[in-house]
Protein backbone atom coordinates (compact mmCIF):
# COMPACT_ATOMS: atom_id res chain seq x y z
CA UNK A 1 62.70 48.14 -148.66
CA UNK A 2 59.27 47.25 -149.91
CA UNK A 3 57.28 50.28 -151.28
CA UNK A 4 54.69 49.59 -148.25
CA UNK A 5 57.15 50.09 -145.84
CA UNK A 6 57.98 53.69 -146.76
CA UNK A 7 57.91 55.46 -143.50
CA UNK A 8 58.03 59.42 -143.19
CA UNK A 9 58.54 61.40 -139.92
CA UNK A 10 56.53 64.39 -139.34
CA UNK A 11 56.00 66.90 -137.32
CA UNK A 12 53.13 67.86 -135.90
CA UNK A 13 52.83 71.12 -133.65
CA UNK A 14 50.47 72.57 -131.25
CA UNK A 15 51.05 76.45 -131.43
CA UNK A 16 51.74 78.35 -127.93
CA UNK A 17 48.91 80.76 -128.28
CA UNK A 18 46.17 77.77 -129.26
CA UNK A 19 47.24 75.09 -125.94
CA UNK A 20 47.51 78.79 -123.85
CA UNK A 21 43.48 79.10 -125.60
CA UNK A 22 42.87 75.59 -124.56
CA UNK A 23 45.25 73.59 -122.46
CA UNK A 24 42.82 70.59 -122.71
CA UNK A 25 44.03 70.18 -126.25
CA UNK A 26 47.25 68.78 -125.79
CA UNK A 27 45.48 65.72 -123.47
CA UNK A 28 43.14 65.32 -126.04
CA UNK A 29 45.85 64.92 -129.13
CA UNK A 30 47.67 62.75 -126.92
CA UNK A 31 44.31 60.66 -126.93
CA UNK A 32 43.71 61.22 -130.44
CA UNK A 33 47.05 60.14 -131.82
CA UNK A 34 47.23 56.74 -129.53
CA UNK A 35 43.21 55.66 -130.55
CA UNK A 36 44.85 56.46 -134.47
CA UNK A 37 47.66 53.96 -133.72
CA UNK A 38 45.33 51.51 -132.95
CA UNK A 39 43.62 51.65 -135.87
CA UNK A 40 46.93 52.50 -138.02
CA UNK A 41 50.01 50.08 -136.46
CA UNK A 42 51.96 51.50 -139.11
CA UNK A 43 51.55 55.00 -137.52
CA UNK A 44 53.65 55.91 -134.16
CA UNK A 45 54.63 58.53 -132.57
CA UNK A 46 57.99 58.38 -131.56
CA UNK A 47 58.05 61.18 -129.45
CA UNK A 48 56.41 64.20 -127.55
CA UNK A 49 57.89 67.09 -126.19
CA UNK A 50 57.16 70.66 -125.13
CA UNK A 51 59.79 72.68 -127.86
CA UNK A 52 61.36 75.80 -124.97
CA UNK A 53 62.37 78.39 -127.56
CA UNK A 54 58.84 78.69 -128.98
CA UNK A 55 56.52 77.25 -126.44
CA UNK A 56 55.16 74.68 -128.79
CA UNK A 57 54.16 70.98 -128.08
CA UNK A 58 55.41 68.88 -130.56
CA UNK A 59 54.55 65.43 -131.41
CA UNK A 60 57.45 63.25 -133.80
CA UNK A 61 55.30 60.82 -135.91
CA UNK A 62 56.02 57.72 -138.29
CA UNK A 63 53.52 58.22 -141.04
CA UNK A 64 53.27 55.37 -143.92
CA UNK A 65 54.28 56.48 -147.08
CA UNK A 66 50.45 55.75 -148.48
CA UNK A 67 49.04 57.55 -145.36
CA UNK A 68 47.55 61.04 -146.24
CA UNK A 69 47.93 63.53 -143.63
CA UNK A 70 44.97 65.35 -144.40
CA UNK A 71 43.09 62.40 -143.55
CA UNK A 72 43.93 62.47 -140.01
CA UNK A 73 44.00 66.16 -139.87
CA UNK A 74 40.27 66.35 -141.01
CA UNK A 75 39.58 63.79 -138.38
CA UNK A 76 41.23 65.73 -135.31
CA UNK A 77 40.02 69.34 -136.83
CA UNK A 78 36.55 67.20 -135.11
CA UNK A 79 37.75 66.56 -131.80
CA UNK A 80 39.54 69.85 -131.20
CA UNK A 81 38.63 73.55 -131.29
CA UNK A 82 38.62 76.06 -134.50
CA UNK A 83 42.02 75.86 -135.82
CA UNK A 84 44.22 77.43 -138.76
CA UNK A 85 46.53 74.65 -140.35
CA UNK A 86 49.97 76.21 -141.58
CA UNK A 87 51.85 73.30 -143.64
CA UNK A 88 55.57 73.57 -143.47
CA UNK A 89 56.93 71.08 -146.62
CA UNK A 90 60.35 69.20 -145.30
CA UNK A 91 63.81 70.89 -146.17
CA UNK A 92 67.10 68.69 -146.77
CA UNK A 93 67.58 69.76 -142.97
CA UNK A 94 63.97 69.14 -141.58
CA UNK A 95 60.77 67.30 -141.71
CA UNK A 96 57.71 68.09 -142.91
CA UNK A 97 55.58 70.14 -140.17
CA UNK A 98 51.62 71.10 -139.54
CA UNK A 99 51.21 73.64 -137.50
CA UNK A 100 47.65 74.03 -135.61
CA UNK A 101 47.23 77.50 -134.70
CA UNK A 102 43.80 80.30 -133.44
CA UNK A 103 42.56 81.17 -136.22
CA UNK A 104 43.16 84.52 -137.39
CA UNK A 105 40.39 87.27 -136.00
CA UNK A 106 38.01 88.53 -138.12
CA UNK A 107 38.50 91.96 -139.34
């Protein structure tokens, strides 16, 4: 496999309390991730699902190996409400996931 065709699959993961805050968001990620495939073929999402234990949307995504996910994180942080990023990094048993959360009050 050519170096270019390094694909990675993430996770990314809209938190229970943030769609409950704004239940427009998860249209609007939908949205945001199929206008990024069509600048990015080499990005898909191969699949979206509401997680049951935690409440969570999750979307399963093929990222090129040269893609930077803070690229496209910086770009949706301007479509979408406020958020706190939490960065999980992948285990031998799991993928890497980002996490869009409220962000925490202010004290």
């Amino acid at each position: 496999m050519a170096p270019h065709d390094n694909v990675t699959v993430i996770e990314l993961r809209l938190s229970y309390r943030y769609v409950k805050a704004h239940p427009w968001v998860v249209m609007a990620v939908n949205g945001f991730l199929s206008a990024y495939f069509m600048e990015q073929p080499s990005f898909r999402v191969q699949r979206h699902f509401d997680e049951l234990e935690s409440g969570m949307h999750v979307w399963l995504c093929e990222v090129p190996g040269t893609m930077k996910m803070e690229r496209l994180l910086k770009r949706l942080k301007a479509d979408i409400p406020a958020f706190q990023l939490t960065t999980t990094p992948s285990t031998t048993d799991t993928c890497p996931q980002y996490l869009i959360d409220n962000p925490d009050p202010v004290v």
